[in-house]
Protein backbone atom coordinates (compact mmCIF):
# COMPACT_ATOMS: atom_id res chain seq x y z
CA UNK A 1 49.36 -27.89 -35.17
CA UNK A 2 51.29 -27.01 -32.79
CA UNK A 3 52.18 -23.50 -34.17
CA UNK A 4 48.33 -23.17 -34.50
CA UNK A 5 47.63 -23.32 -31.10
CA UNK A 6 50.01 -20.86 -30.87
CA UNK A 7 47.59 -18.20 -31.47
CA UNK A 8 44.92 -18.75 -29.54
CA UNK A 9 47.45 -17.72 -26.26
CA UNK A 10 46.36 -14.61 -24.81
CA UNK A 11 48.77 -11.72 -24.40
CA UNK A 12 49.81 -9.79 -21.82
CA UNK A 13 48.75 -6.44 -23.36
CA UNK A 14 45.08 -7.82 -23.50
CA UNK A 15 44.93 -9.10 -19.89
CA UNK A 16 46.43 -5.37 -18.66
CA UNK A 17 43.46 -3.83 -20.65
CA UNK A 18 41.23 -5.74 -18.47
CA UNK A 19 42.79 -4.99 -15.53
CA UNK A 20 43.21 -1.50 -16.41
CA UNK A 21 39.20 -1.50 -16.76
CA UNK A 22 39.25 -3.01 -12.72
CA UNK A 23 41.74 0.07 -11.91
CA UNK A 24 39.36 2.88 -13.74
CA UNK A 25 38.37 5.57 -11.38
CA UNK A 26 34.97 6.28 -13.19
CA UNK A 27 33.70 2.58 -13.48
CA UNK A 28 30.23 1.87 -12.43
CA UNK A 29 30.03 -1.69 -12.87
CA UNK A 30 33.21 -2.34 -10.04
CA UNK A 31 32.18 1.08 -7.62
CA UNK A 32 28.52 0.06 -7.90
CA UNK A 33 29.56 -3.77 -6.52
CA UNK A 34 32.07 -2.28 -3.72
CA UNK A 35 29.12 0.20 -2.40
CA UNK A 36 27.41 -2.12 -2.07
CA UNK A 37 30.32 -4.59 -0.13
CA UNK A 38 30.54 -1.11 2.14
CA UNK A 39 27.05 -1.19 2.95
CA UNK A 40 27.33 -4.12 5.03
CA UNK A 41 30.90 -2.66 6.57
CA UNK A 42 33.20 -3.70 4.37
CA UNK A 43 34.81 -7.18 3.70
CA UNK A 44 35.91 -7.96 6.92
CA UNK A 45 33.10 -7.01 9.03
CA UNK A 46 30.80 -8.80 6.78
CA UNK A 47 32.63 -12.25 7.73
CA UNK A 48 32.84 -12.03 11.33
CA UNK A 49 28.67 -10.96 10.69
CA UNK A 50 28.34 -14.19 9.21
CA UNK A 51 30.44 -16.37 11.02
CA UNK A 52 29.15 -15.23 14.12
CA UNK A 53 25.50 -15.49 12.56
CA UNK A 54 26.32 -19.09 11.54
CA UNK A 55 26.71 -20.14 15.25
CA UNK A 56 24.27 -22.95 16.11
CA UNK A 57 23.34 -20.82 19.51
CA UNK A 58 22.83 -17.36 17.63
CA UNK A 59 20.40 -19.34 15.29
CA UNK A 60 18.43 -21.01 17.74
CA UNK A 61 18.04 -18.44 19.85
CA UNK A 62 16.44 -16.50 16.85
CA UNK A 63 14.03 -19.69 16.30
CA UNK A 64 12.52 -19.14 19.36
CA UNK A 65 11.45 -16.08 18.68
CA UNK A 66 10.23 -17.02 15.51
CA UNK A 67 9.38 -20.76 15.45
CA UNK A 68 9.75 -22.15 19.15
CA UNK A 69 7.71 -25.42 18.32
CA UNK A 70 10.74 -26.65 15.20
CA UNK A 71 12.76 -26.46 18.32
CA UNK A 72 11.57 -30.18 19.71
CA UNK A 73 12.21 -31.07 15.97
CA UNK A 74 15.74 -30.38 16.15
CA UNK A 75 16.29 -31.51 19.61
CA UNK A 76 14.65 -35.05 18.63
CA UNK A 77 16.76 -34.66 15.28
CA UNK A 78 20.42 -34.14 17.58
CA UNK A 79 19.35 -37.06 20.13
CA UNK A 80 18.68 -39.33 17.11
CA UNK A 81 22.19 -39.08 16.38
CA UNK A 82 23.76 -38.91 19.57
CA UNK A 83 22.32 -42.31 20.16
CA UNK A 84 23.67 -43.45 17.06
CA UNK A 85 19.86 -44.08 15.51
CA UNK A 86 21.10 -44.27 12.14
CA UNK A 87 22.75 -46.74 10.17
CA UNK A 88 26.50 -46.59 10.11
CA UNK A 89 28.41 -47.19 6.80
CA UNK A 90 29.62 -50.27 7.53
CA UNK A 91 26.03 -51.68 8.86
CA UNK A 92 24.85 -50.13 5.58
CA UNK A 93 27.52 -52.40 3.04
CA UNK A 94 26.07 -55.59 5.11
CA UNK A 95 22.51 -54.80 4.97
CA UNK A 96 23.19 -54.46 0.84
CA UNK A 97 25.90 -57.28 1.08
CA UNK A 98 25.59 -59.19 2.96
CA UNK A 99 28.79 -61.17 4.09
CA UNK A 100 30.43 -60.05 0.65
CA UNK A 101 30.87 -56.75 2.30
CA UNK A 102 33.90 -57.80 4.53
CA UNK A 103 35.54 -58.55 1.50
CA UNK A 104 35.26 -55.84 -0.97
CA UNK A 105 37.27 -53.22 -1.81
CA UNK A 106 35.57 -49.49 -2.13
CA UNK A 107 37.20 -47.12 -4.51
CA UNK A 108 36.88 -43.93 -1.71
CA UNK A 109 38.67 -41.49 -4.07
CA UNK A 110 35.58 -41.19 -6.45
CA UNK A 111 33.14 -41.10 -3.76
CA UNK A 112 29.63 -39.89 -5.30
CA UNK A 113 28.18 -37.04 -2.43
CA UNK A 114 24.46 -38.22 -2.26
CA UNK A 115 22.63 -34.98 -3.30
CA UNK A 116 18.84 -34.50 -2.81
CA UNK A 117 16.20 -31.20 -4.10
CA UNK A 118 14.24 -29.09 -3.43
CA UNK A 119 13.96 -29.79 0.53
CA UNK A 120 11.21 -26.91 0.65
CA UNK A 121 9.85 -27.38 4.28
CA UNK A 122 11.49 -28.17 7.52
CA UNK A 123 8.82 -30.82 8.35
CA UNK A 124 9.88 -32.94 5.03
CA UNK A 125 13.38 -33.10 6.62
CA UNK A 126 12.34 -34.29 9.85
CA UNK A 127 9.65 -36.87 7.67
CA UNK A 128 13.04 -37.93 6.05
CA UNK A 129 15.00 -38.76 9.02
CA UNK A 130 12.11 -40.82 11.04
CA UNK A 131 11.82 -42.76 7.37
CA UNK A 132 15.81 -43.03 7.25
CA UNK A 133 15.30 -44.53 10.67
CA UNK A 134 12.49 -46.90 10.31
CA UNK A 135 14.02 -48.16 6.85
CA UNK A 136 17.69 -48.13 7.76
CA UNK A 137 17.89 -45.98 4.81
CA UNK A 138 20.81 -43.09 4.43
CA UNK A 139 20.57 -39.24 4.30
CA UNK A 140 21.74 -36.99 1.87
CA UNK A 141 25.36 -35.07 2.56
CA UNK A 142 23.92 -32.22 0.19
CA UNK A 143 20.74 -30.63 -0.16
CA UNK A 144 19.28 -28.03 -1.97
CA UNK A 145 16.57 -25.40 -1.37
CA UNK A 146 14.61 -23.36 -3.87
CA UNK A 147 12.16 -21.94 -1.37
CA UNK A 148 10.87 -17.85 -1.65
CA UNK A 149 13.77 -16.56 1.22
CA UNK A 150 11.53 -14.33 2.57
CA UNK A 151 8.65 -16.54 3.13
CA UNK A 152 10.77 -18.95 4.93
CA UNK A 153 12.62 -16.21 6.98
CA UNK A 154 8.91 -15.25 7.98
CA UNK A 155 7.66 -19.21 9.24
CA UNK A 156 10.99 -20.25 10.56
CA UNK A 157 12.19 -22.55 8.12
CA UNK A 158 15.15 -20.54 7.39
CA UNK A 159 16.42 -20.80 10.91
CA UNK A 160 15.58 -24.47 11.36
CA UNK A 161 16.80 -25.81 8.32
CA UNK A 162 20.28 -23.81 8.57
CA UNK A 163 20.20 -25.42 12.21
CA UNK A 164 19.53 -28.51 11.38
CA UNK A 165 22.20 -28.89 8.37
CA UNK A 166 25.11 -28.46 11.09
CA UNK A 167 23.20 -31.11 13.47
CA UNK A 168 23.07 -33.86 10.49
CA UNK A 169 26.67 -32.97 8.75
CA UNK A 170 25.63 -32.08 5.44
CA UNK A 171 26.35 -28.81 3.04
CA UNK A 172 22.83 -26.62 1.88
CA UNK A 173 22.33 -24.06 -0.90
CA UNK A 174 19.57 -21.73 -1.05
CA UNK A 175 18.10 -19.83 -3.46
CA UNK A 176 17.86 -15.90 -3.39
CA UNK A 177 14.54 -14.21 -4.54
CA UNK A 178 16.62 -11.87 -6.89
CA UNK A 179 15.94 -15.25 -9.73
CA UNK A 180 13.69 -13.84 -12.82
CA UNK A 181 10.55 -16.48 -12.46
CA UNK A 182 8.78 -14.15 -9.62
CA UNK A 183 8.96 -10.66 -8.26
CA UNK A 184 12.44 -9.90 -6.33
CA UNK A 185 12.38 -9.57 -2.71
CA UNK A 186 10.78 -5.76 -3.11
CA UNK A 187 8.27 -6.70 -4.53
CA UNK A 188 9.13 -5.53 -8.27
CA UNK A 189 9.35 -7.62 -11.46
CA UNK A 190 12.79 -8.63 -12.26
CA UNK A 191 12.39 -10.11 -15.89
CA UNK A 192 10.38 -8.10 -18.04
CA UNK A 193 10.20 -11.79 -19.74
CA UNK A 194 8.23 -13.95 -17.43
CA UNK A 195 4.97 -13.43 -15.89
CA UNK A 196 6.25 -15.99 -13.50
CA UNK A 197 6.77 -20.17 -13.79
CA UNK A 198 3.07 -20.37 -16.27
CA UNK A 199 6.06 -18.12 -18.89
CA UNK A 200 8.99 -20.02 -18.45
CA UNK A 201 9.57 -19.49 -22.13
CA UNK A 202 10.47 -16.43 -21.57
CA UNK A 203 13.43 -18.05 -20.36
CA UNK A 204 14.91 -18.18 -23.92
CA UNK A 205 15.07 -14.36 -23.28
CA UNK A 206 17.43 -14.62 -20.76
CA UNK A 207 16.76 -16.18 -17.46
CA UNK A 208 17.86 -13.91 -14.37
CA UNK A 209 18.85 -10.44 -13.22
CA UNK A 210 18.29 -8.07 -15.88
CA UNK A 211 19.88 -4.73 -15.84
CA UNK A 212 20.53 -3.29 -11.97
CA UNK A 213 19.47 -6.95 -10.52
CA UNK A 214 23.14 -8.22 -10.86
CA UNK A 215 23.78 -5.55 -7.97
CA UNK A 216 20.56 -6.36 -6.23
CA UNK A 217 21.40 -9.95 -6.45
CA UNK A 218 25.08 -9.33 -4.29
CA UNK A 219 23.04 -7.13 -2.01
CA UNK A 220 20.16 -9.83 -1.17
CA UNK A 221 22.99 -12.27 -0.72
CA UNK A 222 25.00 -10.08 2.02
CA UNK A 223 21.83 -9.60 3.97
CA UNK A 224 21.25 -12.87 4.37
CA UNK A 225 25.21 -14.08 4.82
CA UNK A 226 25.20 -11.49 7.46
CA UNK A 227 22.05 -12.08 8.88
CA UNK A 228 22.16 -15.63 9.12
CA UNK A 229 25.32 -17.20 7.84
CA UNK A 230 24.12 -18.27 4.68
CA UNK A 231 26.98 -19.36 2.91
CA UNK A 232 26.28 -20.79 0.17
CA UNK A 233 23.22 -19.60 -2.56
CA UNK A 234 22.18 -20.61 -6.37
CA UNK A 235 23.52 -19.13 -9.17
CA UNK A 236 21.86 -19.07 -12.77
CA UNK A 237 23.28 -16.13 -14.85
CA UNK A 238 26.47 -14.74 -16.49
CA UNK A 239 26.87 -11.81 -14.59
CA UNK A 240 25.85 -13.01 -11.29
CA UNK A 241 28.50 -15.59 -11.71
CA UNK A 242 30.68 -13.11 -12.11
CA UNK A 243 29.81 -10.51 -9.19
CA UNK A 244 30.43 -13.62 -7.35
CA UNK A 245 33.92 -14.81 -8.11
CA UNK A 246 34.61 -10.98 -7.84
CA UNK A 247 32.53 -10.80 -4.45
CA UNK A 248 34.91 -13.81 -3.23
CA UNK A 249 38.44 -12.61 -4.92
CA UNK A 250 37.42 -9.34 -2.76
CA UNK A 251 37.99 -11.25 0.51
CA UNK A 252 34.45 -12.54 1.24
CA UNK A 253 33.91 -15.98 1.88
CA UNK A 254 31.07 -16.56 0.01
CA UNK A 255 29.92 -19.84 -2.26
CA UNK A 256 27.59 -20.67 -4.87
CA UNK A 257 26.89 -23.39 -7.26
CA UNK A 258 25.95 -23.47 -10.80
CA UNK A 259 22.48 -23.71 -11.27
CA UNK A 260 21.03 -26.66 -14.36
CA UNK A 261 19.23 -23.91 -15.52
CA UNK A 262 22.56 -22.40 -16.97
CA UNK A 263 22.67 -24.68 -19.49
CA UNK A 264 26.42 -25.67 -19.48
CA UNK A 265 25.59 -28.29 -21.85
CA UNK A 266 29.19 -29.04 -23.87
CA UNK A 267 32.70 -28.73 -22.61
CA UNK A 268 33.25 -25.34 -24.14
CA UNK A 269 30.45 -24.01 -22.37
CA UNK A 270 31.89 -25.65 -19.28
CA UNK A 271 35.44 -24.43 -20.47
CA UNK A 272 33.95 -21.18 -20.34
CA UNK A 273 33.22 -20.98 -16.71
CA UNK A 274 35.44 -22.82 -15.15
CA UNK A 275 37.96 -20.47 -17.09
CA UNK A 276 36.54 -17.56 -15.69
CA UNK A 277 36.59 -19.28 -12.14
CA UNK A 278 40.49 -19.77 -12.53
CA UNK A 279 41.37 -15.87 -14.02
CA UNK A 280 39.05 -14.59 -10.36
CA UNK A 281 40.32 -17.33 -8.12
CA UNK A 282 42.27 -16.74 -5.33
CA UNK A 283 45.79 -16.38 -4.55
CA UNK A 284 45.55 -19.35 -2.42
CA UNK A 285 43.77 -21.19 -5.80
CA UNK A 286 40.30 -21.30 -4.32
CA UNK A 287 37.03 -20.18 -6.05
CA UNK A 288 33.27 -19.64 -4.83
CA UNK A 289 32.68 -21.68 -7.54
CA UNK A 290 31.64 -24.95 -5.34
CA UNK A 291 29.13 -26.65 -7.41
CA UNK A 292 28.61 -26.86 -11.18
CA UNK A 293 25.52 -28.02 -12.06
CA UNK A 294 25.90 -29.00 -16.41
CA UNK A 295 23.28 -29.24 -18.32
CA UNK A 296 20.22 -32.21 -18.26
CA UNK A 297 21.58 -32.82 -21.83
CA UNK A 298 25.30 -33.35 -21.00
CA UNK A 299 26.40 -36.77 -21.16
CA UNK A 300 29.69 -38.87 -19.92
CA UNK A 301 32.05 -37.12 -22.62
CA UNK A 302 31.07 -34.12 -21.59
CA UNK A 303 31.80 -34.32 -18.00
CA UNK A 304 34.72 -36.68 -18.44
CA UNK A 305 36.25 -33.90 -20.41
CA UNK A 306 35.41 -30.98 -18.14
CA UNK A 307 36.95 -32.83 -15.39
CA UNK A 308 40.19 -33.35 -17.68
CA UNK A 309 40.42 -29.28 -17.39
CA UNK A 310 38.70 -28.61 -13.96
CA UNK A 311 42.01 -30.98 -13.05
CA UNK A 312 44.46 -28.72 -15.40
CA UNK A 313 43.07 -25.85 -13.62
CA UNK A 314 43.58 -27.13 -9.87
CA UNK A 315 39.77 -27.08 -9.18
CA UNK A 316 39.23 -31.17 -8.70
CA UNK A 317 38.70 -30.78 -4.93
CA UNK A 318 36.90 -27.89 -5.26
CA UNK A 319 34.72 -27.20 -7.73
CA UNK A 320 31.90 -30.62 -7.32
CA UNK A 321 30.02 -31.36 -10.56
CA UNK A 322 26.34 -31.69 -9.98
CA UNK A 323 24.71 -34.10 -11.64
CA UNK A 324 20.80 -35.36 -12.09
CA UNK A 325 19.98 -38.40 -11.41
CA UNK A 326 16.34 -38.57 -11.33
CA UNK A 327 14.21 -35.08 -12.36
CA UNK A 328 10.77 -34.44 -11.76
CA UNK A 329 8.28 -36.42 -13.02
CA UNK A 330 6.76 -33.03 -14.58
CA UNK A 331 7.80 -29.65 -16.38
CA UNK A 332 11.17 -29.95 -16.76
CA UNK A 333 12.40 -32.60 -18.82
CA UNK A 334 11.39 -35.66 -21.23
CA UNK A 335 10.61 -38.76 -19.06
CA UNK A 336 12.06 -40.93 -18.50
CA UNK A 337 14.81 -39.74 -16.90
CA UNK A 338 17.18 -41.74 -15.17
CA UNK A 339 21.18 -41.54 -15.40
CA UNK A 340 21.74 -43.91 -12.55
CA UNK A 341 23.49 -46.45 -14.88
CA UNK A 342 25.56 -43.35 -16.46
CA UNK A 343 26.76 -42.08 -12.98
CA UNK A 344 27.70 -46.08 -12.28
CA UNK A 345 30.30 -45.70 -15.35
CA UNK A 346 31.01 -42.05 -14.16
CA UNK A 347 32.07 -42.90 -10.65
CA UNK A 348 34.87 -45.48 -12.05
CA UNK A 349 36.90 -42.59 -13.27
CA UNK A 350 35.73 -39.09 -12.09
CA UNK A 351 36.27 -37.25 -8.69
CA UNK A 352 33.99 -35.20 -6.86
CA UNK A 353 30.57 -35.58 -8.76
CA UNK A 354 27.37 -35.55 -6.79
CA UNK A 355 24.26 -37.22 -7.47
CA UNK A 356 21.35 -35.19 -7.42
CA UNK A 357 17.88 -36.52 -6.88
CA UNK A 358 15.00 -34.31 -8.14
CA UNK A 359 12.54 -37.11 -8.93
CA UNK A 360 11.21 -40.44 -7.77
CA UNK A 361 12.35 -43.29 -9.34
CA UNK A 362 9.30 -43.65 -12.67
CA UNK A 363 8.10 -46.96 -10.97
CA UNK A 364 6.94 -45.08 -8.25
CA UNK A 365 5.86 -41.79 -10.10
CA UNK A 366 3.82 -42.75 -12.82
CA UNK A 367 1.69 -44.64 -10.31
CA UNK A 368 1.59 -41.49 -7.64
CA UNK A 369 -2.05 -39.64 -8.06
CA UNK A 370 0.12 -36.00 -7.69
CA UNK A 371 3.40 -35.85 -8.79
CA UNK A 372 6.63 -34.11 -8.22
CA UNK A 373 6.58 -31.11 -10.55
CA UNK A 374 9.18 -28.48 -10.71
CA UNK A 375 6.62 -25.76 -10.93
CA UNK A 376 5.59 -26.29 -7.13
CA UNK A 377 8.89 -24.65 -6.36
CA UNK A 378 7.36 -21.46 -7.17
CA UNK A 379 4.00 -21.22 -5.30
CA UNK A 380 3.30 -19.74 -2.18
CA UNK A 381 3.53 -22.02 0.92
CA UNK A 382 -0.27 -20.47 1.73
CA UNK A 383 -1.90 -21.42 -1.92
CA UNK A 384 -0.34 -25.10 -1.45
CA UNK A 385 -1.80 -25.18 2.15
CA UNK A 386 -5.17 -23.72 0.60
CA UNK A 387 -5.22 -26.34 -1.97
CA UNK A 388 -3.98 -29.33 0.28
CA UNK A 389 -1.73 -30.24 -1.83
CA UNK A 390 1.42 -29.97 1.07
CA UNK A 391 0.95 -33.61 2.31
CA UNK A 392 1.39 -34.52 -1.76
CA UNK A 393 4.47 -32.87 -1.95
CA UNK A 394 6.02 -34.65 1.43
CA UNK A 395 4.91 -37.81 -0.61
CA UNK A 396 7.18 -36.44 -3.70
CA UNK A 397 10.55 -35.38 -1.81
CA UNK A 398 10.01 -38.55 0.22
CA UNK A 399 10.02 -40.54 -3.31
CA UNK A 400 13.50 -38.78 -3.82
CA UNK A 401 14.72 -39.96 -0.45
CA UNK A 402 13.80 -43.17 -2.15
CA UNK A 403 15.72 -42.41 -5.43
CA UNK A 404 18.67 -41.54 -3.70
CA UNK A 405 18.96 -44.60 -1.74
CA UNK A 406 18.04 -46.22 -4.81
CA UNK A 407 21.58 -44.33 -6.44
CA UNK A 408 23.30 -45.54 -3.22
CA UNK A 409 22.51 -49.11 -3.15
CA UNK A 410 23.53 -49.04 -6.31
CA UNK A 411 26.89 -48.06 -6.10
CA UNK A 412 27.44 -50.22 -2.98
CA UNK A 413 27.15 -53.13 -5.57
CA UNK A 414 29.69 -51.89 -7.84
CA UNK A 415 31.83 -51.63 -5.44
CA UNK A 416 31.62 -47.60 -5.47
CA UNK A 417 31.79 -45.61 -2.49
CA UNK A 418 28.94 -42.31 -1.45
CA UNK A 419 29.23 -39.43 1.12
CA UNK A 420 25.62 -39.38 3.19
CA UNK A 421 25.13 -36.88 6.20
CA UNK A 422 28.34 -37.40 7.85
CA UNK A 423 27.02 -36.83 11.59
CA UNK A 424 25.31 -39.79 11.27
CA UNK A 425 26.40 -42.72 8.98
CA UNK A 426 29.69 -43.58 10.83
């Protein structure tokens, strides 16, 4: 066997043809990415943009210009936790506890980050944190955003949200318009495919940038990394993956994560990427590869033996794996769907996995009049105004809130430990 194995090692002449192809002169697919890197002023300019972008001062002071009433929000939002309104960890293990709490042990090195999406408005995170406050409840330390960027650079949500991530402690990812389910951010179609969400069959096309959208894709990302420090965006194809470990091994400091819609679904799939990740990663062993969303169908095995070689490969603090929990109720998977009991046998063993909430807990769905459906990531925030259907869709993320302290209290009891918002569980 061992001789075997022998030949699937990859030789040195094959890895200098590849990067013989990076070296070529005439070679569209590299000079076409580094245009557009000098565009924005080359790598270095393009993180001191962002960086000094990312400053809470330089955003606010933008908000006012564009949204001066979120500012209260935020303000309210940063007293909150200056006063300590929210439950600390400890106060958290005794309200689930009881007196038991001063006496168990918490396994901290397989901490589970508490992970909630989509977070689509601004006002749902503020109706979050009065609820987290009321209930004693905790708030996520990840959240996710699948909003149109453009619509939400126009209404301020942008802005506040990006603000209000640094006030609460937790890590964001947005989602460029450069996707495949609508127009890109010009206007054009980008997947000749889909006539939008109502076609998502046309996924089995091929989901994402077709043809000269890989590029587009980099460029919509700089603009808004410069623009407003947007670090970290969703990634769903092969060859945006790709412009973005190159985009990072280039010297920007750029992140994405793995979107479900990938479909990593079995560790050779997963073996796949992650092996890309290592052959682009820095010298310094880092990747932009910072979440890894698998599959809906990927079970224990399969993520117990991706982390086996996301371990081998020096990526277990860096690369998270991303995993559903709940999904919603509607349009994207079989219910029901819960893999809270899975993640409980998970967490035991496996570092750095996340628990995503995309759902409420079926209970509490199948009795809601209007529930949380994947396809309302997609409309326009006027046609959901227009058909009053925005106070619905509080109700919805709110029933994730729920779900996710639902995940929480349930590793609490086995004695497994979370990451919430850590400006303010202390």
């Amino acid at each position: 066997m061992a001789d075997l194995k022998k030949k699937l090692l990859i030789s040195d002449d094959k890895l200098k043809t590849i990067n013989d192809f990076f070296l070529k002169e005439d070679n569209p697919l590299i000079n076409d990415l580094l245009a557009v890197v000098e565009k924005y002023g080359g790598v270095d300019e393009i993180n001191k943009k962002a960086n000094e972008a990312r400053q809470m001062d330089t955003l606010l002071a933008k908000l006012e210009k564009v949204k001066p009433e979120y500012i209260k929000d935020l303000n309210w939002l940063t007293e909150q936790r200056d006063n300590d309104a929210f439950i600390s960890l400890a106060d958290y293990r005794k309200k689930i506890l009881g007196d038991k709490a001063a006496t168990m042990t918490f396994n901290e090195s397989t901490a589970v980050t508490l992970e909630i999406s989509a977070c689509q408005y601004f006002p749902f995170l503020i109706a979050e944190a009065k609820k987290a406050i009321e209930n004693q409840d905790l708030m996520p330390a990840r959240y996710i955003r699948v909003r149109k960027m453009k619509e939400q650079e126009e209404d301020g949500d942008l802005l506040a949200m990006a603000v209000a991530m640094q006030i609460v402690g937790a890590s964001y990812v947005e989602t460029l318009d450069t996707k495949g389910t609508a127009p890109g951010p010009d206007g054009l179609p980008v997947n000749i495919h889909l006539g939008g969400p109502a076609t998502i069959t046309g996924y089995f096309g091929g989901v994402g940038q077709p043809n000269d959208f890989g590029i587009k894709w980099v460029d919509e990302f700089l603009y808004y990394y410069t623009k407003y420090g947007i670090k970290q965006v969703l990634n769903i194809n092969p060859g945006t993956v790709l412009l973005g470990y190159m985009l990072h091994k280039l010297g920007v400091d750029m992140e994405f994560k793995i979107s479900v819609y990938m479909g990593n679904d079995n560790p050779y799939g997963c073996f796949w990427t992650l092996m890309t990740a290592k052959l682009f990663s820095r010298e310094d062993g880092t990747s932009p590869l910072i979440g890894f969303n698998l599959s809906n169908s990927a079970n224990n095995e399969t993520i117990e033996a991706t982390a086996d070689f996301r371990k081998d490969f020096g990526f277990e603090d860096i690369v998270r794996f991303e995993h559903h929990i709940t999904e919603t109720y509607k349009s994207i998977v079989r219910q029901p769907y819960d893999r809270t009991d899975e993640l409980i046998e998970l967490a035991k063993t496996v570092k750095n996995v996340s628990a995503k909430h995309e759902g409420g807990k079926m209970a509490i769905e199948e009795k809601r009049e209007y529930q949380s459906d994947i396809l309302d990531y997609f409309r326009d925030k006027s046609e959901i105004i227009e058909s009053g259907d925005m106070d619905n869709m509080q109700i919805n993320y709110l029933d994730k809130h729920h779900s996710l302290n639902f995940t929480a209290e349930a590793l609490t009891k086995n004695g497994l430990c979370f990451i919430a918002a850590k400006n303010l569980h202390k």
